[in-house]
N, C-alpha and C. Protein backbone atom coordinates (compact mmCIF):
# COMPACT_ATOMS: atom_id res chain seq x y z
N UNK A 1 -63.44 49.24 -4.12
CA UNK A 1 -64.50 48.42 -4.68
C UNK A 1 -65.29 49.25 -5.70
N UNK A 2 -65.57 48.57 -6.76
CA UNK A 2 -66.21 49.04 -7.98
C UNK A 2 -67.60 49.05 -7.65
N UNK A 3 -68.52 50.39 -7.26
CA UNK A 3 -69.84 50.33 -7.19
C UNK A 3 -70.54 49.57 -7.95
N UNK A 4 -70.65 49.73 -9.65
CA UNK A 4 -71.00 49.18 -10.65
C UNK A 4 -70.49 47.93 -11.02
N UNK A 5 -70.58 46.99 -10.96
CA UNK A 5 -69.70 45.28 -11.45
C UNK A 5 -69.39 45.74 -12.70
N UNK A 6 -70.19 46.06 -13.37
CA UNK A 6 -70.56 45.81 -15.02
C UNK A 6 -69.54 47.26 -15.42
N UNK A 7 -69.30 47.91 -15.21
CA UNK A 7 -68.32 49.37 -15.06
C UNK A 7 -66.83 48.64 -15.90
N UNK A 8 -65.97 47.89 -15.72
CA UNK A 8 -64.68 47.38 -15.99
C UNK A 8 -64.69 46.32 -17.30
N UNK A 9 -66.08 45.70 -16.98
CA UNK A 9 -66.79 44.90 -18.76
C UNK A 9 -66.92 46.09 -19.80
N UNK A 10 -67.88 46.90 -19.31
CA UNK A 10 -67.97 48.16 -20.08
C UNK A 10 -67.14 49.01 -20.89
N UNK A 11 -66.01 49.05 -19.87
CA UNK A 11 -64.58 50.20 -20.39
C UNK A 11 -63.65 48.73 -21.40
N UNK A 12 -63.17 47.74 -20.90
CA UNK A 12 -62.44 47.13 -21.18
C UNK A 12 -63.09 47.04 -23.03
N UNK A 13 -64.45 46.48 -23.04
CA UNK A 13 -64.90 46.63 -24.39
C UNK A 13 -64.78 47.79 -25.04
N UNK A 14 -64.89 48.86 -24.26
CA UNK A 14 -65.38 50.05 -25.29
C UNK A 14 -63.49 50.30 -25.95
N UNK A 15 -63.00 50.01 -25.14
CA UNK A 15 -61.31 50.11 -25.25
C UNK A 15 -60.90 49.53 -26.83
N UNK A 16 -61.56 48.11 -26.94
CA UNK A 16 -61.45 47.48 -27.66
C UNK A 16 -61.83 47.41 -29.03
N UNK A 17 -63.33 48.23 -28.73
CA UNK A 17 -63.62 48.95 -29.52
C UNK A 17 -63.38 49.90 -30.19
N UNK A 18 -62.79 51.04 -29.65
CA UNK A 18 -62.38 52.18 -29.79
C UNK A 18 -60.85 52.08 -30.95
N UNK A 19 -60.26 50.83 -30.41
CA UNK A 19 -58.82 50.34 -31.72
C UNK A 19 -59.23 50.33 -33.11
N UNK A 20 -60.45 50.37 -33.30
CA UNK A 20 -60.96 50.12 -34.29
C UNK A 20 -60.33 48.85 -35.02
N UNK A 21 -60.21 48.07 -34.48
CA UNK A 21 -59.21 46.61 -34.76
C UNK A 21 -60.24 45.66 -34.66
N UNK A 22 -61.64 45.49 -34.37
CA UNK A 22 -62.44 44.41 -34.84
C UNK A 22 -63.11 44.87 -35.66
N UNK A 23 -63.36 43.96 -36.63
CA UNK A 23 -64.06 43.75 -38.07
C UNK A 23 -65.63 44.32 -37.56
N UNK A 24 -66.42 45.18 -38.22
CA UNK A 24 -67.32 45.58 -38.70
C UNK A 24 -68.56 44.53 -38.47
N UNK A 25 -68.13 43.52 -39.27
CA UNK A 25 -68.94 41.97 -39.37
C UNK A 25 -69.18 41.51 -37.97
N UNK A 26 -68.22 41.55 -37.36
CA UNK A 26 -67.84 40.91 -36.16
C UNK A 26 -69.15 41.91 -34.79
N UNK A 27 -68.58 43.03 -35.10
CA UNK A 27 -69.63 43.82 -34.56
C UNK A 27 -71.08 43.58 -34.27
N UNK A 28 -71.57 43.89 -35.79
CA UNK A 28 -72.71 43.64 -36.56
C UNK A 28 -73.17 41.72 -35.95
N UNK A 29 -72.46 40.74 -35.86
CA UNK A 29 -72.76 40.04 -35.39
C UNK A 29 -73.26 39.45 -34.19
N UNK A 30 -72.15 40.39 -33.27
CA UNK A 30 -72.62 40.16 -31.94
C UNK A 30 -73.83 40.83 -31.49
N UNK A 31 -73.97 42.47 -32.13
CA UNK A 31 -75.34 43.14 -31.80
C UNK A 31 -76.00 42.17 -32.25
N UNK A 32 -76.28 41.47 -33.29
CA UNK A 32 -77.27 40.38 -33.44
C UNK A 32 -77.65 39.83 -32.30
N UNK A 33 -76.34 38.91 -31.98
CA UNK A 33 -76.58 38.11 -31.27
C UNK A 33 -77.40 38.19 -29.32
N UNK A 34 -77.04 39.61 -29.08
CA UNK A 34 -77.09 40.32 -28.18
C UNK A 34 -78.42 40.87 -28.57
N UNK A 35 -78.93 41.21 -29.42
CA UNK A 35 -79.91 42.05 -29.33
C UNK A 35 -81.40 40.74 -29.61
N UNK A 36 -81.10 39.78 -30.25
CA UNK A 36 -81.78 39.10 -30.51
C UNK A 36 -82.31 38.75 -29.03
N UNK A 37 -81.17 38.24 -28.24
CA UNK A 37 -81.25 37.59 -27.00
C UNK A 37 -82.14 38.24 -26.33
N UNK A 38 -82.09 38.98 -26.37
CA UNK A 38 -82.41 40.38 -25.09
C UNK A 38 -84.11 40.38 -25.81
N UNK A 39 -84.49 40.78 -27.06
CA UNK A 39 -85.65 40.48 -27.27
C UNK A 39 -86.61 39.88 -26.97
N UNK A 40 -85.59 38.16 -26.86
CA UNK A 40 -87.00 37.45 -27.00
C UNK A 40 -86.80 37.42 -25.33
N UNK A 41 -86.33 37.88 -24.18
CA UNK A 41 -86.78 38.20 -22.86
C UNK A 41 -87.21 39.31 -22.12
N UNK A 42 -87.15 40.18 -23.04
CA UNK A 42 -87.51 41.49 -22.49
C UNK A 42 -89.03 41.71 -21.74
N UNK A 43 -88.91 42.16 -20.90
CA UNK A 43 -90.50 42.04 -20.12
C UNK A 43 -91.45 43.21 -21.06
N UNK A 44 -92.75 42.59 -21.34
CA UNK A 44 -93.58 43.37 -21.87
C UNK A 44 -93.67 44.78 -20.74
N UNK A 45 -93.64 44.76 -19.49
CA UNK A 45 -94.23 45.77 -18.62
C UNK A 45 -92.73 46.70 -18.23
N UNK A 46 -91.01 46.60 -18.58
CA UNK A 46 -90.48 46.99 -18.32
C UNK A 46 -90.47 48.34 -18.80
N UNK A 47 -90.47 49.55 -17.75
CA UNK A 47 -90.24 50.84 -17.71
C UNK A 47 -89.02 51.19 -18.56
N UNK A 48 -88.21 50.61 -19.48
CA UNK A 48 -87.09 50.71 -20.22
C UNK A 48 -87.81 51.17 -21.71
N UNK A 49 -89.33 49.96 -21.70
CA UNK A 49 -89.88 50.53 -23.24
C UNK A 49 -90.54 51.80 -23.11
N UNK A 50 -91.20 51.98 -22.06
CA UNK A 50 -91.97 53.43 -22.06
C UNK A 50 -90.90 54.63 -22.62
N UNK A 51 -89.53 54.27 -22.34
CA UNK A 51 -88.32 55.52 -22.73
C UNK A 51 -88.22 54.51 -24.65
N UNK A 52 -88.10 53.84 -25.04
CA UNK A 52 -88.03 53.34 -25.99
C UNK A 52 -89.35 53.70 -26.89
N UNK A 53 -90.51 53.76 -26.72
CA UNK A 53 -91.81 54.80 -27.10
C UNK A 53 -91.44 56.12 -27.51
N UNK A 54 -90.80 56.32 -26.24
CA UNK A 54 -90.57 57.86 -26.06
C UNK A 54 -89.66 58.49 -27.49
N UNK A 55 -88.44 57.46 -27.35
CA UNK A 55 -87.40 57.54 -28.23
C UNK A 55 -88.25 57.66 -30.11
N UNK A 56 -88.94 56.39 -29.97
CA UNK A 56 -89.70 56.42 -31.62
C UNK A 56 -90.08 57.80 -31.45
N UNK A 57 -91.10 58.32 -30.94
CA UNK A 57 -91.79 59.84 -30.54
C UNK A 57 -90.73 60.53 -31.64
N UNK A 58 -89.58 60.48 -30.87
CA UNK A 58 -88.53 61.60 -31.18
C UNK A 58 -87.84 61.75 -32.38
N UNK A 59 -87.70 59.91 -32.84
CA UNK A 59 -86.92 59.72 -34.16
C UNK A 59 -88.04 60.68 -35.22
N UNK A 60 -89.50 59.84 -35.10
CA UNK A 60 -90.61 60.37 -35.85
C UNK A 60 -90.14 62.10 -36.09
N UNK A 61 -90.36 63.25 -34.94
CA UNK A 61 -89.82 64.42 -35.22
C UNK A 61 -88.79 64.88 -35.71
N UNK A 62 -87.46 63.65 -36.10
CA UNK A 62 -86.32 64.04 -36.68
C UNK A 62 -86.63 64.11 -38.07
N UNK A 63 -87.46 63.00 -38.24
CA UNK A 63 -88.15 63.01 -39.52
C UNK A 63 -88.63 64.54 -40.36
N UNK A 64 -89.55 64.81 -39.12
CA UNK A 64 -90.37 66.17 -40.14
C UNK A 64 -89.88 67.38 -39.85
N UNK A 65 -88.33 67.06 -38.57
CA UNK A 65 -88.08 68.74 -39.50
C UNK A 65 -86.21 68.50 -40.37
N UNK A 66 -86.52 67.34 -40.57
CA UNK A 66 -85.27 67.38 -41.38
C UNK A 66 -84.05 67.50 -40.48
N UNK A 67 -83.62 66.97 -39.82
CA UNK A 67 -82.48 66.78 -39.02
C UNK A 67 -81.73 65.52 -40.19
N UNK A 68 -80.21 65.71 -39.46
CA UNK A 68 -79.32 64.53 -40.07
C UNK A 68 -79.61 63.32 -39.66
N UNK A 69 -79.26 62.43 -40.85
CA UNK A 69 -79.12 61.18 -40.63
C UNK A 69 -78.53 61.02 -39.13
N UNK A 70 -77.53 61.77 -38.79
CA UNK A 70 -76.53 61.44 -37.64
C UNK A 70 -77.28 61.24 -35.80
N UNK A 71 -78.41 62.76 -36.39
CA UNK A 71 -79.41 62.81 -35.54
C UNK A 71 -80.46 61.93 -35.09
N UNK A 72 -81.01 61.12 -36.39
CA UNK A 72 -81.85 60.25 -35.88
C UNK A 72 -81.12 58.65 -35.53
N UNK A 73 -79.90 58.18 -35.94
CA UNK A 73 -78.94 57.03 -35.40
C UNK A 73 -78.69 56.89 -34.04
N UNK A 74 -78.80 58.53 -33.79
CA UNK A 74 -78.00 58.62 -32.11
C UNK A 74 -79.56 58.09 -31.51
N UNK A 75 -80.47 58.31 -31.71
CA UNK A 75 -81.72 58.30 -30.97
C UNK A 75 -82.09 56.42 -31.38
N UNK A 76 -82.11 56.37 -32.38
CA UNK A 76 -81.74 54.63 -33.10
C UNK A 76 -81.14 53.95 -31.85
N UNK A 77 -79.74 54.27 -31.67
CA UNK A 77 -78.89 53.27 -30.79
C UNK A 77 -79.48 53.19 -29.07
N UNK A 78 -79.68 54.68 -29.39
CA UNK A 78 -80.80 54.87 -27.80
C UNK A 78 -82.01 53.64 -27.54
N UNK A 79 -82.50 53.78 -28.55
CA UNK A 79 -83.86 52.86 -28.73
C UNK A 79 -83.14 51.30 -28.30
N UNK A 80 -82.27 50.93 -29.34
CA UNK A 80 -82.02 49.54 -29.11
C UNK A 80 -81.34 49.40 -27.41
N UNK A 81 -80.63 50.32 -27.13
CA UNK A 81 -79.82 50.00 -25.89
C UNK A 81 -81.30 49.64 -24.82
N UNK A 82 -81.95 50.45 -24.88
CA UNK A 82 -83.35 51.01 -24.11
C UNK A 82 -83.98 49.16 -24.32
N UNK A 83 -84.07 48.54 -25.17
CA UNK A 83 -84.66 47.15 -25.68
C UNK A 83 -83.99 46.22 -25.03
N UNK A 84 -82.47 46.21 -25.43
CA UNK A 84 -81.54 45.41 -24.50
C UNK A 84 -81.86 45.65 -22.85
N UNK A 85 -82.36 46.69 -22.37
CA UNK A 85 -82.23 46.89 -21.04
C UNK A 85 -83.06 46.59 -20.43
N UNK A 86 -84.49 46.41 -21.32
CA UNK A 86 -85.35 45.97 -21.02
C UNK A 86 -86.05 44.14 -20.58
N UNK A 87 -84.81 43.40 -21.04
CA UNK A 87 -84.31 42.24 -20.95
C UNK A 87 -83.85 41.84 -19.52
N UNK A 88 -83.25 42.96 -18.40
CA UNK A 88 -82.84 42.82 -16.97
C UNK A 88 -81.69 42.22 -17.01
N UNK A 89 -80.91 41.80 -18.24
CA UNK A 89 -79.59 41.39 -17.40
C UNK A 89 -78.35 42.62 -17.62
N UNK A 90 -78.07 42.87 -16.58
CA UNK A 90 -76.87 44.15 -16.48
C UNK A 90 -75.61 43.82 -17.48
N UNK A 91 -74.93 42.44 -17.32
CA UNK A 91 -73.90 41.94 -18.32
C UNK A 91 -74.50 42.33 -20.12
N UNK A 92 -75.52 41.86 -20.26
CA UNK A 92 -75.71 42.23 -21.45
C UNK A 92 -76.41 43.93 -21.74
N UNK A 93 -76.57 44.47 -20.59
CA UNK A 93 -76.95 45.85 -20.72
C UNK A 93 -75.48 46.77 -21.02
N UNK A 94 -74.46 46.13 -20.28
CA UNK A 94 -73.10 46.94 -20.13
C UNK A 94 -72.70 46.35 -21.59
N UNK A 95 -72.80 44.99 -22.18
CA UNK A 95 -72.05 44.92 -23.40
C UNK A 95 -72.59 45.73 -24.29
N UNK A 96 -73.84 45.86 -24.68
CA UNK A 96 -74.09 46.80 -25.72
C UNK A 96 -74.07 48.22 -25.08
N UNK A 97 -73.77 48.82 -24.38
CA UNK A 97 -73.77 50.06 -23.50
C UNK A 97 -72.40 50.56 -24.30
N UNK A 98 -71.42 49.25 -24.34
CA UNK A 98 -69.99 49.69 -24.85
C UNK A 98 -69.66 49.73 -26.52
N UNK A 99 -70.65 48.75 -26.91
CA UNK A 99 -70.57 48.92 -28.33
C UNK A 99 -71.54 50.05 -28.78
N UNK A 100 -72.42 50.93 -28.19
CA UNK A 100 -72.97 52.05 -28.68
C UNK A 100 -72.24 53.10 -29.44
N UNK A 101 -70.75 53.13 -29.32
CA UNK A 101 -70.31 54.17 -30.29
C UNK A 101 -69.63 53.69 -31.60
N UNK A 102 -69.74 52.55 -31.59
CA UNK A 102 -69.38 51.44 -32.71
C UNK A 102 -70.40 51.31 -33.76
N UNK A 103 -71.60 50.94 -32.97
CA UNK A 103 -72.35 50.95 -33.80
C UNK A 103 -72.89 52.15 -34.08
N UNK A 104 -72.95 53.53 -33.73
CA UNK A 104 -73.68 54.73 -34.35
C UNK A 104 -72.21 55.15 -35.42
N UNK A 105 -71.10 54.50 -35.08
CA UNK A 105 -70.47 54.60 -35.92
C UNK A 105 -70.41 54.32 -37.14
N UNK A 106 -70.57 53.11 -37.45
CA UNK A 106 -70.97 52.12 -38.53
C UNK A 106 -71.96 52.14 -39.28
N UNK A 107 -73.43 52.64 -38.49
CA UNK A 107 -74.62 52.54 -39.34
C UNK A 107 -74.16 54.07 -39.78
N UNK A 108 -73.52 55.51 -39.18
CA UNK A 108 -73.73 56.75 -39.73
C UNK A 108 -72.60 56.64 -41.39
N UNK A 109 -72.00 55.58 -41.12
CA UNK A 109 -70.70 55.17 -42.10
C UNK A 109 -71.71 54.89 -43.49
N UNK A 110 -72.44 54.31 -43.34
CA UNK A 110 -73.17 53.57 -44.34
C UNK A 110 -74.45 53.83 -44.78
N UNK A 111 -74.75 54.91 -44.05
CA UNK A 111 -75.79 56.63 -44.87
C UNK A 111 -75.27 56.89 -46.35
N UNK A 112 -73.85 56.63 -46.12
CA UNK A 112 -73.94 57.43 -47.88
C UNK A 112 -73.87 56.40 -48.75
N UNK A 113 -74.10 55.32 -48.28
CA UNK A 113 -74.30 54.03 -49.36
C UNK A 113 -75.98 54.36 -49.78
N UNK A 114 -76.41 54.54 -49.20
CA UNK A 114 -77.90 54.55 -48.83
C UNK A 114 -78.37 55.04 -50.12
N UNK A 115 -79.39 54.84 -51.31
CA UNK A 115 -80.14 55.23 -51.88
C UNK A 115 -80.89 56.76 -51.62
N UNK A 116 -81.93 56.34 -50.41
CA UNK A 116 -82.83 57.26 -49.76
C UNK A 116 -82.90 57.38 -48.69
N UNK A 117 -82.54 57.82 -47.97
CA UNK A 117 -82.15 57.79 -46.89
C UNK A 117 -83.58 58.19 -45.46
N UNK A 118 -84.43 59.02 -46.32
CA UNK A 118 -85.88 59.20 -46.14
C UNK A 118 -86.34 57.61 -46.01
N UNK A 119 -86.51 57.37 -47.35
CA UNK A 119 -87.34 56.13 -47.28
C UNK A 119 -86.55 54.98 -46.33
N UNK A 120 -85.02 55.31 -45.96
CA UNK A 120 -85.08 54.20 -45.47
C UNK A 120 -85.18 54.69 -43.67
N UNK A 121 -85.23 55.71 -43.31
CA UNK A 121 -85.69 55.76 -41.82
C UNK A 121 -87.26 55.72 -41.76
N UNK A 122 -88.06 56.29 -42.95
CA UNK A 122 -89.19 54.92 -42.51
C UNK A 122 -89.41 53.90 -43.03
N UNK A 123 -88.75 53.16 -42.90
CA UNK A 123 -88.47 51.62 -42.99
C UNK A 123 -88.06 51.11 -41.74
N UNK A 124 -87.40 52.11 -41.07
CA UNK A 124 -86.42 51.45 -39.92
C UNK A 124 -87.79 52.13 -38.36
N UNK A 125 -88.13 52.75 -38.91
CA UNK A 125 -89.27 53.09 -37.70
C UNK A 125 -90.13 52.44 -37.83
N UNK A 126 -90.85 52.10 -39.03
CA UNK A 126 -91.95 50.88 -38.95
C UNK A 126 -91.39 49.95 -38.27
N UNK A 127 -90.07 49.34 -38.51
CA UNK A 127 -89.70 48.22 -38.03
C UNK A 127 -89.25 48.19 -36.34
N UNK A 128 -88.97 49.29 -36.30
CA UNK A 128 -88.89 49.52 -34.42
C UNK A 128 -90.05 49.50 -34.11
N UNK A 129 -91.09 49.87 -34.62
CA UNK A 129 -92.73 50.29 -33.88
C UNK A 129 -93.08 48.54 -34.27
N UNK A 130 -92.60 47.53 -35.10
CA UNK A 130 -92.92 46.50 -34.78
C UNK A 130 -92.84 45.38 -33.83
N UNK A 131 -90.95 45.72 -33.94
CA UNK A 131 -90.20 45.23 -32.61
C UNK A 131 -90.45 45.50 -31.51
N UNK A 132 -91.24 46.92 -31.21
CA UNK A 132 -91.79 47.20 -30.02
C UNK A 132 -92.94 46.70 -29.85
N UNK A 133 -93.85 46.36 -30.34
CA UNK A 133 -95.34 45.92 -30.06
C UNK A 133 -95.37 44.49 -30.07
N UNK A 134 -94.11 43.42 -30.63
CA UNK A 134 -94.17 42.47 -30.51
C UNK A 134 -93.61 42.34 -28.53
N UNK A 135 -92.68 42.84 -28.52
CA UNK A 135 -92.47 43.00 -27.07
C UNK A 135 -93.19 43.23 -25.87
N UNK A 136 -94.18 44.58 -26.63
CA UNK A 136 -95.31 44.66 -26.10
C UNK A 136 -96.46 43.97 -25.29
N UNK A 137 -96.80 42.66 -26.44
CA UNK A 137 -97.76 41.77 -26.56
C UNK A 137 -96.76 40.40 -26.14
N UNK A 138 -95.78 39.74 -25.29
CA UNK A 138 -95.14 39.68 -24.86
C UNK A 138 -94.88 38.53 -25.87
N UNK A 139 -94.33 38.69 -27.37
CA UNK A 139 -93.95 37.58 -27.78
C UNK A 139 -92.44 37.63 -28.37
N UNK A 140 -91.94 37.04 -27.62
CA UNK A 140 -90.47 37.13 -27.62
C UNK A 140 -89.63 36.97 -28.97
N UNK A 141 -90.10 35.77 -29.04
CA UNK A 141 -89.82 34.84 -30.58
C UNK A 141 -89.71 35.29 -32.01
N UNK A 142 -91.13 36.70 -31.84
CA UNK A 142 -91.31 37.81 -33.18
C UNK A 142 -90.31 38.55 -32.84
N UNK A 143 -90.02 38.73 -31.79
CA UNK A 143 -89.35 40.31 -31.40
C UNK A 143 -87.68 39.79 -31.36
N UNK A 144 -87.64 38.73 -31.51
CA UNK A 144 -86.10 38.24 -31.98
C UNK A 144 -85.52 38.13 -33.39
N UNK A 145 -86.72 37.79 -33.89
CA UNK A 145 -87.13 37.36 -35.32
C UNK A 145 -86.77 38.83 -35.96
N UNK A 146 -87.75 39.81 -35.57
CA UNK A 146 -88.17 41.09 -36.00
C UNK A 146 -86.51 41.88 -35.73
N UNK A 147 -85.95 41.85 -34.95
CA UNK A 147 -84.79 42.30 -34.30
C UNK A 147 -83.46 42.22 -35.46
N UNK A 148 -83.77 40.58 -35.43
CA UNK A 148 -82.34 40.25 -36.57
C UNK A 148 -82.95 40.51 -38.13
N UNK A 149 -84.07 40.50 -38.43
CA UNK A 149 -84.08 41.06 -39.97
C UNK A 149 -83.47 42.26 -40.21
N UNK A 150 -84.11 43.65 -38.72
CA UNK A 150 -83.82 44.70 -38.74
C UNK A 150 -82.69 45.03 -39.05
N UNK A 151 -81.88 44.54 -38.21
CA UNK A 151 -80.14 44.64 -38.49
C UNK A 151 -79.65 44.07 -39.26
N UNK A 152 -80.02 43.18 -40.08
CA UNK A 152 -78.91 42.46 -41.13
C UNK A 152 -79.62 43.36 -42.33
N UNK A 153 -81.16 43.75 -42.82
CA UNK A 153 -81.86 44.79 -43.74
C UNK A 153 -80.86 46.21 -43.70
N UNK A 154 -80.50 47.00 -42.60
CA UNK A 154 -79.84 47.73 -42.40
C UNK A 154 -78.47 47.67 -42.94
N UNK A 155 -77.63 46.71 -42.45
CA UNK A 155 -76.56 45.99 -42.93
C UNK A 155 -76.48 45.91 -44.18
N UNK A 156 -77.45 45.07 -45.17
CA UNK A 156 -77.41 45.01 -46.17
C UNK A 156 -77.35 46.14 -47.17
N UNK A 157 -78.51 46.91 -46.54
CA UNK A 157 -78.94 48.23 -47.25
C UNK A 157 -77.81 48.89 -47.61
N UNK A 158 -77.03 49.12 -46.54
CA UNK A 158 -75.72 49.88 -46.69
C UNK A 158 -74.44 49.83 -47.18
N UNK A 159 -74.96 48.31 -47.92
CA UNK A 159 -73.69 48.05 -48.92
C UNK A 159 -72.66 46.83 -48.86
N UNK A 160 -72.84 46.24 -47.40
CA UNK A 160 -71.93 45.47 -46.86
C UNK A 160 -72.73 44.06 -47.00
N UNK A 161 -71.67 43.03 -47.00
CA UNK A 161 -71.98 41.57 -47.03
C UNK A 161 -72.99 41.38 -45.57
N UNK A 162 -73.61 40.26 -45.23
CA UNK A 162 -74.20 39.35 -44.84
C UNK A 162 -73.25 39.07 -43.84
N UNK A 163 -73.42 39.61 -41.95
CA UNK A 163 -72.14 38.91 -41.60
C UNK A 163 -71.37 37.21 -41.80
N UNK A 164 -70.10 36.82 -41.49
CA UNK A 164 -70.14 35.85 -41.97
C UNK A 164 -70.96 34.64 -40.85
N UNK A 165 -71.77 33.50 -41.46
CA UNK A 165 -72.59 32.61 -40.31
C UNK A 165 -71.26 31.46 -39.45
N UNK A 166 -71.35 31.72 -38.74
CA UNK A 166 -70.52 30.40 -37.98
C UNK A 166 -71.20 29.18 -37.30
C-alpha cells in the first residue's frame, strides 16, 4: 500500500513530463488553470503562505546580490507550489508538485528572450507580493485574477504566443 495516494499521480505526470512530448502551451495552460483554481480557495490563515512570505524574503535577496536568473525561478516555482498548497487539496498539490520541473524549465528557457531581466523580476515580485495579499485579505477572485495575468505577462514577456483558448 502506497502511504501517499497522490505519490503514483505525481510520478506518472512527472514521467510525462519529463518526454518532453507535451507542448509548452499546453503546460502553461494547465498551470493556469491549476493555479488560478487553487487561488481563488486558498485559506487566508494557511501556514503554506507564511513559507510563501518567506520565499518573496528570499527572491528579494536574490535580487541584491545578483544571483542567476536560474536562482531566483527555483525559489519562483517554490512560491507558486507553496500557493497551490495552500488551497488544501492534495490532487492538485501533487499535480503541480509534478509539473515543477517543467515549469522552472520553461520560464529559465525564456530568460534570454527577456529584455531586462532585472526589471522583469521586479515586476514578477510586485506581482507575487500582490497575489499574496490578495490571498491574504481573503479575496479569492483578485488572487485568481492576479494569478492568470501573472503567468500569461510572463509567458508573453518571453516571447511565446498566448496559450491557445479552448
Amino acid at each position: 500500500m502506497i502511504s501517499d495516494p497522490t505519490a503514483a499521480l505525481g510520478s506518472a505526470l512527472r514521467l510525462h513530463v519529463a518526454t518532453q512530448h507535451l507542448p509548452v502551451s499546453d503546460i502553461v495552460e494547465t498551470r493556469i488553470l491549476l493555479e488560478t483554481w487553487a487561488a481563488a480557495r486558498a485559506k487566508p490563515d494557511a501556514p503554506e503562505l507564511d513559507l510563501a512570505a518567506t520565499l518573496l524574503g528570499e527572491m528579494d535577496a536574490v535580487e541584491r546580490v545578483a544571483w542567476t536568473a536560474d536562482d531566483f525561478l527555483a525559489l519562483d516555482i517554490r512560491f507558486h507550489l507553496a500557493l497551490a498548497d495552500a488551497a488544501g487539496n492534495a490532487v492538485v498539490s501533487a499535480m503541480m508538485g509534478s509539473l515543477r520541473e517543467s515549469i522552472q524549465g520553461y520560464t529559465a528557457r525564456f530568460t534570454a528572450n527577456l529584455p531586462d531581466w532585472d526589471a522583469t523580476a521586479s515586476r514578477l515580485q510586485a506581482e507575487h507580493r500582490e497575489i499574496l495579499a490578495a490571498i491574504r485579505n481573503d479575496d479569492g477572485a483578485r488572487a485568481a485574477t492576479l494569478v492568470a495575468a501573472h503567468i500569461e505577462g510572463y509567458y508573453r514577456e518571453g516571447g511565446v504566443g498566448r496559450p491557445a483558448e479552448g
